[in-house]
N, C-alpha and C. Protein backbone atom coordinates (compact mmCIF):
# COMPACT_ATOMS: atom_id res chain seq x y z
N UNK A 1 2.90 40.83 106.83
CA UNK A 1 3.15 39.59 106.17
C UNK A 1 2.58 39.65 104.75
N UNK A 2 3.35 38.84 103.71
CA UNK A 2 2.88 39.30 102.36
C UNK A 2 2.45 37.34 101.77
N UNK A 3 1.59 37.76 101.14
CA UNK A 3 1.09 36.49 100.24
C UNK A 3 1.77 35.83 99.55
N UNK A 4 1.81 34.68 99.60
CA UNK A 4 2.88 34.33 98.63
C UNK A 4 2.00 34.30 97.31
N UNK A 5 2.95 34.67 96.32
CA UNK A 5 1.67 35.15 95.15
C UNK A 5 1.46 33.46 94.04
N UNK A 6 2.50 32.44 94.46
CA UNK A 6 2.17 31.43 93.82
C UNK A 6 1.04 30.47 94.59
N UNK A 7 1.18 30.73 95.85
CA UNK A 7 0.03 29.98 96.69
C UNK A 7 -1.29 31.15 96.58
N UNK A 8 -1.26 31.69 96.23
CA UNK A 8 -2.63 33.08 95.85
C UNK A 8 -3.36 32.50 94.42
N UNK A 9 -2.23 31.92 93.25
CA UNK A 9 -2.88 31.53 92.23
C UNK A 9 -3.63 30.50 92.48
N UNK A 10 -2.62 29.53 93.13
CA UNK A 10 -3.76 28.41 93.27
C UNK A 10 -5.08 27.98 93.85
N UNK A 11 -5.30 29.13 94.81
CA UNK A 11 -6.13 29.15 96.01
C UNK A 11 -6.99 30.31 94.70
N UNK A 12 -7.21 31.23 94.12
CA UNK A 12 -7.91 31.82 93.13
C UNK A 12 -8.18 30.39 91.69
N UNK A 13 -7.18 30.07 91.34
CA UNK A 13 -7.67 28.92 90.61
C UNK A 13 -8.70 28.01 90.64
N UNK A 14 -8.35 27.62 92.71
CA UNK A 14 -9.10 26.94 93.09
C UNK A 14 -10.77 26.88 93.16
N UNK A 15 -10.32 28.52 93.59
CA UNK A 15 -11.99 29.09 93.88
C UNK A 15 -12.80 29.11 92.40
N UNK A 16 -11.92 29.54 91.76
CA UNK A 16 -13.02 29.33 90.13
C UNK A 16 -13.32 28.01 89.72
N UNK A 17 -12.72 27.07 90.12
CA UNK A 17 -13.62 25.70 89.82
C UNK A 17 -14.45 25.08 90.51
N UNK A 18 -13.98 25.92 92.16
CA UNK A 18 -15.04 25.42 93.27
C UNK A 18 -16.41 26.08 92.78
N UNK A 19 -16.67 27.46 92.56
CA UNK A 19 -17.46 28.01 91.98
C UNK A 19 -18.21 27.83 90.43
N UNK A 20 -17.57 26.88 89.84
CA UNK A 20 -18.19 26.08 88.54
C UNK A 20 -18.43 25.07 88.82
N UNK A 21 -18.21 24.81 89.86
CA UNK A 21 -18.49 23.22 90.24
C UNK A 21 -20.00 22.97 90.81
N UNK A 22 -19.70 24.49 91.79
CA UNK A 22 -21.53 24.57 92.73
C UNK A 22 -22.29 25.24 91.71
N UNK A 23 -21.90 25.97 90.66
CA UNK A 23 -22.82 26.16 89.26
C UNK A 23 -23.31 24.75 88.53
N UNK A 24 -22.50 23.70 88.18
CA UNK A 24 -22.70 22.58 87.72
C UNK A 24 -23.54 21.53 88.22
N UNK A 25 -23.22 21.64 90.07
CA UNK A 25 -24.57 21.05 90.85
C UNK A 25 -26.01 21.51 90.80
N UNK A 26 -25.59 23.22 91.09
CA UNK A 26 -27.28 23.72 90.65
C UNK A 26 -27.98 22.97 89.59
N UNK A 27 -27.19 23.40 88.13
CA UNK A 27 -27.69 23.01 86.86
C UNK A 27 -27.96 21.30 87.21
N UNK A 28 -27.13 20.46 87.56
CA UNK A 28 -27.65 19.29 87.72
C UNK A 28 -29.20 19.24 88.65
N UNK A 29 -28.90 19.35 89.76
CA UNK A 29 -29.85 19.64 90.77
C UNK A 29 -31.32 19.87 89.44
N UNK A 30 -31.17 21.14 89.29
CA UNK A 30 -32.39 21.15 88.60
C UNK A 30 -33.02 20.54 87.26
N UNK A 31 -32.29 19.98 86.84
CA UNK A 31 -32.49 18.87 85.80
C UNK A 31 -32.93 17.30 86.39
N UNK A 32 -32.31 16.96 87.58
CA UNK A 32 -32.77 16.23 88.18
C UNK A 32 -34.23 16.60 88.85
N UNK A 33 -34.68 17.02 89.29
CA UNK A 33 -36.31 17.89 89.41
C UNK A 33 -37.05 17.67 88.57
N UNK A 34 -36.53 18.24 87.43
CA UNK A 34 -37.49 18.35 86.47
C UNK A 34 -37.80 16.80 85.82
N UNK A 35 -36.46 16.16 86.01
CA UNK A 35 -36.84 14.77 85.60
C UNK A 35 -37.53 13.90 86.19
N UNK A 36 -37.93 14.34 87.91
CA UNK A 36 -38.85 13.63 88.44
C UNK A 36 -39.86 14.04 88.41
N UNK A 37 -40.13 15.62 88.32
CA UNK A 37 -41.49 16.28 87.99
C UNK A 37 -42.12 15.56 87.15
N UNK A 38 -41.43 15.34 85.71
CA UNK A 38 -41.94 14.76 84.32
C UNK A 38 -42.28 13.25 84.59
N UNK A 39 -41.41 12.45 85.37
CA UNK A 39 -42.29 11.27 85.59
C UNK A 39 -43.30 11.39 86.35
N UNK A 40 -43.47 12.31 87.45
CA UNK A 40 -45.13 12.19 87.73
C UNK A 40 -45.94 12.76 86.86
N UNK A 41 -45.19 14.03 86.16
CA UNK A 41 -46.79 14.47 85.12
C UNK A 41 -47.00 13.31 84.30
N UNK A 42 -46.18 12.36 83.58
CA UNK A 42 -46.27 11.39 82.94
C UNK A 42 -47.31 10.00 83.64
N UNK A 43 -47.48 10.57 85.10
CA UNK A 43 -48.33 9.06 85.28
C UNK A 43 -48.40 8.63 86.36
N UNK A 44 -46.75 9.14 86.86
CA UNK A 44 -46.26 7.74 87.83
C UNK A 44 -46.45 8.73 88.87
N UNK A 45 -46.57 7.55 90.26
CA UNK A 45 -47.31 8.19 91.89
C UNK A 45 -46.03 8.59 92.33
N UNK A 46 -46.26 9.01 92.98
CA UNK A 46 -45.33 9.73 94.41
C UNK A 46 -44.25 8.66 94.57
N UNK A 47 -44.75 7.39 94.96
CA UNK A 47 -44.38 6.39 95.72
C UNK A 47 -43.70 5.50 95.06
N UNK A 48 -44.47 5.47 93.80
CA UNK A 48 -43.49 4.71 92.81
C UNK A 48 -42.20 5.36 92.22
N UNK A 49 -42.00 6.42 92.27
CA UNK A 49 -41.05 6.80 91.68
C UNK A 49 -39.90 7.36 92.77
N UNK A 50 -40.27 7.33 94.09
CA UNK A 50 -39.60 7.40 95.40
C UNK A 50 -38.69 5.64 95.31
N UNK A 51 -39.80 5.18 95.13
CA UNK A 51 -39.26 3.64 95.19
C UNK A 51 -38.26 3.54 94.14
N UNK A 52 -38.19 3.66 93.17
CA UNK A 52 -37.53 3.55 91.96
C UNK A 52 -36.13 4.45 91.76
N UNK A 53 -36.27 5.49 92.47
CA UNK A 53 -35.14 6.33 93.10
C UNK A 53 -34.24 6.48 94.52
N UNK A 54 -35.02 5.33 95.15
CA UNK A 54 -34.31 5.23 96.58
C UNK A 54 -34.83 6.06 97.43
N UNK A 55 -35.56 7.37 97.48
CA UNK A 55 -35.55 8.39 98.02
C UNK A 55 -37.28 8.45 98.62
N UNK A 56 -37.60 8.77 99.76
CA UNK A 56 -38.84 9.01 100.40
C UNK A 56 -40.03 9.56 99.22
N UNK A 57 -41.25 9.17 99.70
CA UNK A 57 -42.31 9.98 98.36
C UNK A 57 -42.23 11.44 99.22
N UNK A 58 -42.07 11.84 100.57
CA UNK A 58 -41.82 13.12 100.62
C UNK A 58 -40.72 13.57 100.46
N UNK A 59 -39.85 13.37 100.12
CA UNK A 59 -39.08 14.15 99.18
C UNK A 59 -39.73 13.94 97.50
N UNK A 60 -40.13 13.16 97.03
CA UNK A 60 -40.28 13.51 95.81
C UNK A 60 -41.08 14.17 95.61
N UNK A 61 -42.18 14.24 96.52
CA UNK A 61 -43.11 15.57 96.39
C UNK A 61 -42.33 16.59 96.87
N UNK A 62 -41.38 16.88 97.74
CA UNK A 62 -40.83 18.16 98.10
C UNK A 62 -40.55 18.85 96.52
N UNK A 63 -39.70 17.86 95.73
CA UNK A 63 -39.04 18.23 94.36
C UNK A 63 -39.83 17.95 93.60
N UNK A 64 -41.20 17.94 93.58
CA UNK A 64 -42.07 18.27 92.51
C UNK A 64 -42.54 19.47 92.90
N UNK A 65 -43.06 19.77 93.77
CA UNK A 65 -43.75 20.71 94.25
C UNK A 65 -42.62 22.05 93.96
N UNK A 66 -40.94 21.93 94.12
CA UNK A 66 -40.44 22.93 93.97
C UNK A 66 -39.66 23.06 92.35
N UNK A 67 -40.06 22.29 91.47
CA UNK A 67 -39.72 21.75 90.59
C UNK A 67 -40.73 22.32 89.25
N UNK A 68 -42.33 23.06 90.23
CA UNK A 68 -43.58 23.28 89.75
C UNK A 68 -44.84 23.23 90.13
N UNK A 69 -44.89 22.11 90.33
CA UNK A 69 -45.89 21.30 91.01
C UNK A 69 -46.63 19.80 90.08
N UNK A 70 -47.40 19.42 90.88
CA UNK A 70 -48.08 18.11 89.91
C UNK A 70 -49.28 18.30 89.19
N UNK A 71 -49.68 17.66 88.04
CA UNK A 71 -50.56 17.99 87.68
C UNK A 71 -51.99 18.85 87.55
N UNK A 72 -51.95 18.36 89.23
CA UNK A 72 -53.40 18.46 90.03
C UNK A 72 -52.90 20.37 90.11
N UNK A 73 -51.86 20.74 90.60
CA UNK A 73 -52.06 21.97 91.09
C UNK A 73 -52.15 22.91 89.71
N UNK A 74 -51.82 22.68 88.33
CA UNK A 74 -52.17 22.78 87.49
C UNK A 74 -53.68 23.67 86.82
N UNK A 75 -53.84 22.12 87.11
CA UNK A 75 -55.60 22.13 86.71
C UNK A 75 -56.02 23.06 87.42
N UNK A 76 -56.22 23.13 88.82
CA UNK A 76 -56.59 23.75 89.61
C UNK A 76 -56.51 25.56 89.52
N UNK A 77 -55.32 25.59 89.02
CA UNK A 77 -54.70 27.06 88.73
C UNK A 77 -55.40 27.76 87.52
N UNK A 78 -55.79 26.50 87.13
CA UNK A 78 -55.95 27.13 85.56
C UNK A 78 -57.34 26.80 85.20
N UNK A 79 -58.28 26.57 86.26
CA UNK A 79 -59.71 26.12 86.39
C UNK A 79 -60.39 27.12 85.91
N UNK A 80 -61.78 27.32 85.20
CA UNK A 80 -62.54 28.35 84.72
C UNK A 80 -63.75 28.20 86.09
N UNK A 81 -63.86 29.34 86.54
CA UNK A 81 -64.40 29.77 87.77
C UNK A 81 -65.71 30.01 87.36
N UNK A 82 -66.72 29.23 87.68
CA UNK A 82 -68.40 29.31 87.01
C UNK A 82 -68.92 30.59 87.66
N UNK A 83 -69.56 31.79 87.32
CA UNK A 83 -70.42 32.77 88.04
C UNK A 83 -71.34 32.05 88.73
N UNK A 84 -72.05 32.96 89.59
CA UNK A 84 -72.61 32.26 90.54
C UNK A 84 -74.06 32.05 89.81
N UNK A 85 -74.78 31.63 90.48
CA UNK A 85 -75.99 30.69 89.88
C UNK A 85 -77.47 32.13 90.42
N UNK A 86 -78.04 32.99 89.62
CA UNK A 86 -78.20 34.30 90.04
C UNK A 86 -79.30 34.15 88.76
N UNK A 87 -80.32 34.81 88.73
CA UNK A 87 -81.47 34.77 87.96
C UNK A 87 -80.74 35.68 87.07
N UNK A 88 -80.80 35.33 86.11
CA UNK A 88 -80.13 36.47 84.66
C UNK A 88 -81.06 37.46 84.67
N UNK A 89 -82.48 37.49 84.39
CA UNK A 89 -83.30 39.00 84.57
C UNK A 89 -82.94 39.88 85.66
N UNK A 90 -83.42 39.10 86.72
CA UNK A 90 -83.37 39.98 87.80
C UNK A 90 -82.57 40.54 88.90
N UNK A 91 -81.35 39.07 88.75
CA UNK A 91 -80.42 39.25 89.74
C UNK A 91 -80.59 38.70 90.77
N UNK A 92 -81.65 38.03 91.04
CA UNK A 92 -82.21 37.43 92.61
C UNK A 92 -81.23 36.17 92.39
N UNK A 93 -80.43 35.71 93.82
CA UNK A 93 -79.94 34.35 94.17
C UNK A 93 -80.88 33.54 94.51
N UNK A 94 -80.51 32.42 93.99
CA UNK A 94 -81.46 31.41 94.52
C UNK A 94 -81.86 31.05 95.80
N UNK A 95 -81.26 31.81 97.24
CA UNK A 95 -82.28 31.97 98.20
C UNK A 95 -83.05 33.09 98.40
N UNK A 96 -82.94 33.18 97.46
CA UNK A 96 -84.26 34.55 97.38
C UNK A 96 -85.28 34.07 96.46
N UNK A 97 -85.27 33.03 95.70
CA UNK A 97 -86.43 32.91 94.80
C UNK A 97 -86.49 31.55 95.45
N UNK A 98 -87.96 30.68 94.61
CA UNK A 98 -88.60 29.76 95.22
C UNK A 98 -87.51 28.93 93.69
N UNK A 99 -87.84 29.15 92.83
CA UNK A 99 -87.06 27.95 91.87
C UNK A 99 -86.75 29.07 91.35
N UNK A 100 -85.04 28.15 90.62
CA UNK A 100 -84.17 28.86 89.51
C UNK A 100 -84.05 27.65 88.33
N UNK A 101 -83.88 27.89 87.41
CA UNK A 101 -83.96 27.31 85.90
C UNK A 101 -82.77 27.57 85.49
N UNK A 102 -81.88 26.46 85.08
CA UNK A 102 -80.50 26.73 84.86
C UNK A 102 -80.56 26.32 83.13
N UNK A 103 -79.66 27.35 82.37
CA UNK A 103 -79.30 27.42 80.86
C UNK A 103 -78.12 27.17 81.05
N UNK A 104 -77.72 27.29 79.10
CA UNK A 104 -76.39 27.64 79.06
C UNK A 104 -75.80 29.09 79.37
N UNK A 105 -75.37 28.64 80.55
CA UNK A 105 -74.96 30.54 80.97
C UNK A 105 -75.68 31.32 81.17
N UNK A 106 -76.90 30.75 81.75
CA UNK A 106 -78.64 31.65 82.05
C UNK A 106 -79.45 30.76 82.48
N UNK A 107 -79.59 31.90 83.55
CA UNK A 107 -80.54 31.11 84.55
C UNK A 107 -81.65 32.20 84.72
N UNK A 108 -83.54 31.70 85.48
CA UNK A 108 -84.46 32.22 85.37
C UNK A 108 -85.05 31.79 86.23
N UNK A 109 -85.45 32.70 87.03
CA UNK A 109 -86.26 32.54 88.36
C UNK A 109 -87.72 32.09 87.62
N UNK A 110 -88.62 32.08 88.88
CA UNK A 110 -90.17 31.62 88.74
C UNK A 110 -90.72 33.08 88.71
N UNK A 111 -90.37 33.75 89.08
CA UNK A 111 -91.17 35.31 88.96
C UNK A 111 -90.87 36.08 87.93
N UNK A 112 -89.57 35.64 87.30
CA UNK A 112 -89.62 36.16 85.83
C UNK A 112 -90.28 35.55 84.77
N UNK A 113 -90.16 33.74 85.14
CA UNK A 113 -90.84 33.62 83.91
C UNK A 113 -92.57 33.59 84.23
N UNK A 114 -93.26 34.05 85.03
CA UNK A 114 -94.54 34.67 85.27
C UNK A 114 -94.31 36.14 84.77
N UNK A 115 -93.67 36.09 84.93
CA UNK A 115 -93.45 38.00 84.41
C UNK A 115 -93.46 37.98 82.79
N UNK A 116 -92.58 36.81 82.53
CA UNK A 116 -92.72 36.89 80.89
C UNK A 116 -93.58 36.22 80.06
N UNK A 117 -94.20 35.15 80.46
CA UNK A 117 -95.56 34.64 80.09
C UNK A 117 -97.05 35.91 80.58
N UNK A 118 -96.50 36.54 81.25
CA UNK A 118 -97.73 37.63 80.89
C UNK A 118 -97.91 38.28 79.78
N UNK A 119 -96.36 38.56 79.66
CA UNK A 119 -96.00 39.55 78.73
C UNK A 119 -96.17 38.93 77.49
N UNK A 120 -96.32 37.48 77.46
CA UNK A 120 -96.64 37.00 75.74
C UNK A 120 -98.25 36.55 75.98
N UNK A 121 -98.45 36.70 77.02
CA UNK A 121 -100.26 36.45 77.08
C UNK A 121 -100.82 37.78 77.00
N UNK A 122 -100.42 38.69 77.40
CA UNK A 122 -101.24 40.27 76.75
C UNK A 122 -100.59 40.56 75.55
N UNK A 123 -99.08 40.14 75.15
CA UNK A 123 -98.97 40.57 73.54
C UNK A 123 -98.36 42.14 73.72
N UNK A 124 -98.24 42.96 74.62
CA UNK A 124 -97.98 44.14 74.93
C UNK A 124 -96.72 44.36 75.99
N UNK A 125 -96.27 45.44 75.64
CA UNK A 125 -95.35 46.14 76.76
C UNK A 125 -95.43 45.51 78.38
N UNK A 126 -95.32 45.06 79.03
CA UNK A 126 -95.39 45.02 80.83
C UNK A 126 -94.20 45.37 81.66
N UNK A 127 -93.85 46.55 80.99
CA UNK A 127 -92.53 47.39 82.60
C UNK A 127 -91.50 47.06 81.51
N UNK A 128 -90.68 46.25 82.23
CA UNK A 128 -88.87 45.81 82.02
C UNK A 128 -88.86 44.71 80.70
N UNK A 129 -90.21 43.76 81.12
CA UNK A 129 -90.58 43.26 80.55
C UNK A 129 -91.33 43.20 78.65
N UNK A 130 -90.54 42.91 77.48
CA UNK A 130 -91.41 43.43 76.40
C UNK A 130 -91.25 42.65 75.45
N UNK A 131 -92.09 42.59 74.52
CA UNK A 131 -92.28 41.28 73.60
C UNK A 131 -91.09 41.79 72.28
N UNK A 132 -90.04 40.97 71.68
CA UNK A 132 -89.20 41.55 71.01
C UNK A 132 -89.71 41.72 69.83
N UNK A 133 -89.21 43.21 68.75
CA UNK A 133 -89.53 43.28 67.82
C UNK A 133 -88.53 42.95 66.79
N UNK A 134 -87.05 42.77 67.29
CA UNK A 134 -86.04 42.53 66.48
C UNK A 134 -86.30 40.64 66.08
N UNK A 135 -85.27 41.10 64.13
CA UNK A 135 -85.39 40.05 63.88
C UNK A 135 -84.34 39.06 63.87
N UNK A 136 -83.47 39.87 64.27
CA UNK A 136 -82.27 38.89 64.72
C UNK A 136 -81.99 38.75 66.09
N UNK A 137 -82.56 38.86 66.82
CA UNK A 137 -82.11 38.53 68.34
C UNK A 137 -82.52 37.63 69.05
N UNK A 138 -81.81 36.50 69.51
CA UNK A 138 -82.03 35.34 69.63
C UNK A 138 -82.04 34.76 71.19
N UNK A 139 -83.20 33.90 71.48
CA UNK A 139 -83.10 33.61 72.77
C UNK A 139 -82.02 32.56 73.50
N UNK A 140 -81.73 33.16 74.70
CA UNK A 140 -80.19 33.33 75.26
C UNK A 140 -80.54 31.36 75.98
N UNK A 141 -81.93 30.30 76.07
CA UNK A 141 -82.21 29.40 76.49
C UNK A 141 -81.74 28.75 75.51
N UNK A 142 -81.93 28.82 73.92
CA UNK A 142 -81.76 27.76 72.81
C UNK A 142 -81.12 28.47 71.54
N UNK A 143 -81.33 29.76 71.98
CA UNK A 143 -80.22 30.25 70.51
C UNK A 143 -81.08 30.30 69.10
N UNK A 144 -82.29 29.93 69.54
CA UNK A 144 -83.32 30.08 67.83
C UNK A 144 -83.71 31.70 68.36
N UNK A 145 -84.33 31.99 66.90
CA UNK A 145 -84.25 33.54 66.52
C UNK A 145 -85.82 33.28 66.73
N UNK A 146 -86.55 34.68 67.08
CA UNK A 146 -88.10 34.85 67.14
C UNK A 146 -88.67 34.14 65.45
N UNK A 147 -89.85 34.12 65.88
CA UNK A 147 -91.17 33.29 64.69
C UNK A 147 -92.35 33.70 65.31
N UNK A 148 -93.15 33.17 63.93
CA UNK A 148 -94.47 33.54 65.05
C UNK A 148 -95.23 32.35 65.90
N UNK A 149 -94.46 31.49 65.42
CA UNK A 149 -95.06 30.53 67.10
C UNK A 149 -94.01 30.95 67.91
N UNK A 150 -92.79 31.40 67.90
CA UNK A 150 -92.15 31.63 68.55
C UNK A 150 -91.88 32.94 69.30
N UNK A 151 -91.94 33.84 69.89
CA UNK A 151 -92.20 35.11 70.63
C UNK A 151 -91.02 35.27 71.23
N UNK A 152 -90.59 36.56 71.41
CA UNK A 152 -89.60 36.56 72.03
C UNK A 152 -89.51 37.40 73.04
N UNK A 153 -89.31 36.94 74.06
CA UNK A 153 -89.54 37.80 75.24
C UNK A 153 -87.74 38.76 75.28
N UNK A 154 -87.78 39.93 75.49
CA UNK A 154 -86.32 41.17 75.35
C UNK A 154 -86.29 41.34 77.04
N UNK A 155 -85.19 41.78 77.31
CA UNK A 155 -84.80 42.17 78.66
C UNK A 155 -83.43 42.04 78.49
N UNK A 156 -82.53 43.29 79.27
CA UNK A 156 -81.10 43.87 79.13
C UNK A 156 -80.56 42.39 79.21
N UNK A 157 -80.55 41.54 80.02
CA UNK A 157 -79.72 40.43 80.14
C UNK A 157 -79.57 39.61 79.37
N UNK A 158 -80.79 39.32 78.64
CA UNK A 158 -81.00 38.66 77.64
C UNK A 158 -82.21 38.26 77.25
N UNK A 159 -82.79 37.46 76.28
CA UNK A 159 -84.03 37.10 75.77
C UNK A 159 -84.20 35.51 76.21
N UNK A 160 -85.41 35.36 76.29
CA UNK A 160 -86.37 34.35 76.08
C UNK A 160 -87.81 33.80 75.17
N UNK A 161 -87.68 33.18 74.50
CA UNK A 161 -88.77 32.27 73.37
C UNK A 161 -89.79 31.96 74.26
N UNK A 162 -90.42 32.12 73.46
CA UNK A 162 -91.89 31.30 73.72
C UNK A 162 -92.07 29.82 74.30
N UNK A 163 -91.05 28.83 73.45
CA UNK A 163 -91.24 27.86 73.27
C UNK A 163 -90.14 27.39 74.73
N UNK A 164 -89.05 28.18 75.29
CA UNK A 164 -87.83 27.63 76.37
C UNK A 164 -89.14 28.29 77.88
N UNK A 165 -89.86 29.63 77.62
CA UNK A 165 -90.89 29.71 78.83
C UNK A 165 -91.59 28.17 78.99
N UNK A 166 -92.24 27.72 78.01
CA UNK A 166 -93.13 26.76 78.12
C UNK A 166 -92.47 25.91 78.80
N UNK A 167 -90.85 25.34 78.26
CA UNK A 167 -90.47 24.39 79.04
C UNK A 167 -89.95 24.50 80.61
N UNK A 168 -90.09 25.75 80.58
CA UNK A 168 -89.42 26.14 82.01
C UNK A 168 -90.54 26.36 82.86
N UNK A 169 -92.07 26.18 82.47
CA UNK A 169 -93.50 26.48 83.15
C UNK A 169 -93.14 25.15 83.43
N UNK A 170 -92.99 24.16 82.32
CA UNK A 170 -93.36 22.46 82.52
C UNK A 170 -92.35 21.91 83.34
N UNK A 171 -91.47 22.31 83.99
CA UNK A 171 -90.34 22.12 84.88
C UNK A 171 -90.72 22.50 86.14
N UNK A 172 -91.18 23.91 86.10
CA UNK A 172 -91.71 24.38 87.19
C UNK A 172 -92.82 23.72 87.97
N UNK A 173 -93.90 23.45 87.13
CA UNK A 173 -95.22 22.53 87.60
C UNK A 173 -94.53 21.03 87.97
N UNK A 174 -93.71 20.35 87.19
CA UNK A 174 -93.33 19.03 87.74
C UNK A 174 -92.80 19.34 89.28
N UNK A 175 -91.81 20.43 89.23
CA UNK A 175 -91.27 20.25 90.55
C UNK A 175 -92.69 20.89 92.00
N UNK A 176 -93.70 21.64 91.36
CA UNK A 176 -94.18 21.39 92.42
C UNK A 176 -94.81 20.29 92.79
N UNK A 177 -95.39 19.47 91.88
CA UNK A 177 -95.86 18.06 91.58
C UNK A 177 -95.77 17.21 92.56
């Protein structure tokens, strides 16, 4: 049996608009998404904009969520992940030491800063521990550069002043207080 070749055009005709047509839904489809995505990044709840569209808030979260997601998953994605809370000298976690002293981005156990108030009470070398001779290197608690009221305690991780020990002794004594 042979095709009739004028009922072949139309049925090929056909198919190319059926096939621009389910191209034209996609493209709609996803413009519609994105337009409900954008009213929730813009503000609006789940519920309100379910309401306002006729359509369940789970579906409008279905089509946010596949649309991108909402705000929240965002943030979340794109969160800056804090290191853990770890004595900068030594490396000890805070269940390993009795107190930790939290900086900007530096933290100091109680046995270092006994370790480094020795080291500015003898004025000399003690191990790991050493009084800085540089004049630009600045303590990693406040960012001021050594002086001579000011001392600077050196160690690979970073430095400590004279003046951020003191406050971290006077922290220390309150909390045993």
């Amino acid at each position: 049996m042979t095709l009739d070749d004028q009922m072949l055009k139309i049925a090929q005709r056909e198919a190319a608009r059926f096939a621009e047509s389910e191209r034209e839904a996609l493209l709609a489809r996803a413009d519609y998404h994105t337009a409900v995505r954008r009213l929730h990044l813009a503000g609006g709840s789940l519920r309100e904009i379910a309401e306002a569209l006729g359509v369940s808030h789970q579906r409008v979260q279905q089509i946010v969520n596949d649309a991108g997601g909402s705000w929240w998953r965002r943030v979340w994605r794109t969160r800056i992940v804090k290191r853990d809370a770890v004595c900068t000298y030594c490396g000890l976690p805070p269940s390993e030491v009795a107190k930790l002293i939290a900086g900007p981005n530096v933290y100091i156990c109680d046995a270092c800063v006994a370790r480094a108030e020795k080291a500015v009470n003898a004025g000399a070398d003690r191990g790991p521990v050493v009084v800085s001779k540089s004049l630009t290197a600045r303590c990693a608690f406040c960012r001021k550069r050594k002086s001579a009221a000011r001392p600077l305690i050196a160690q690979p991780a970073g430095n400590i002043c004279g003046e951020c020990l003191r406050v971290c002794r006077q922290i220390l004594d309150d909390r045993a207080a």
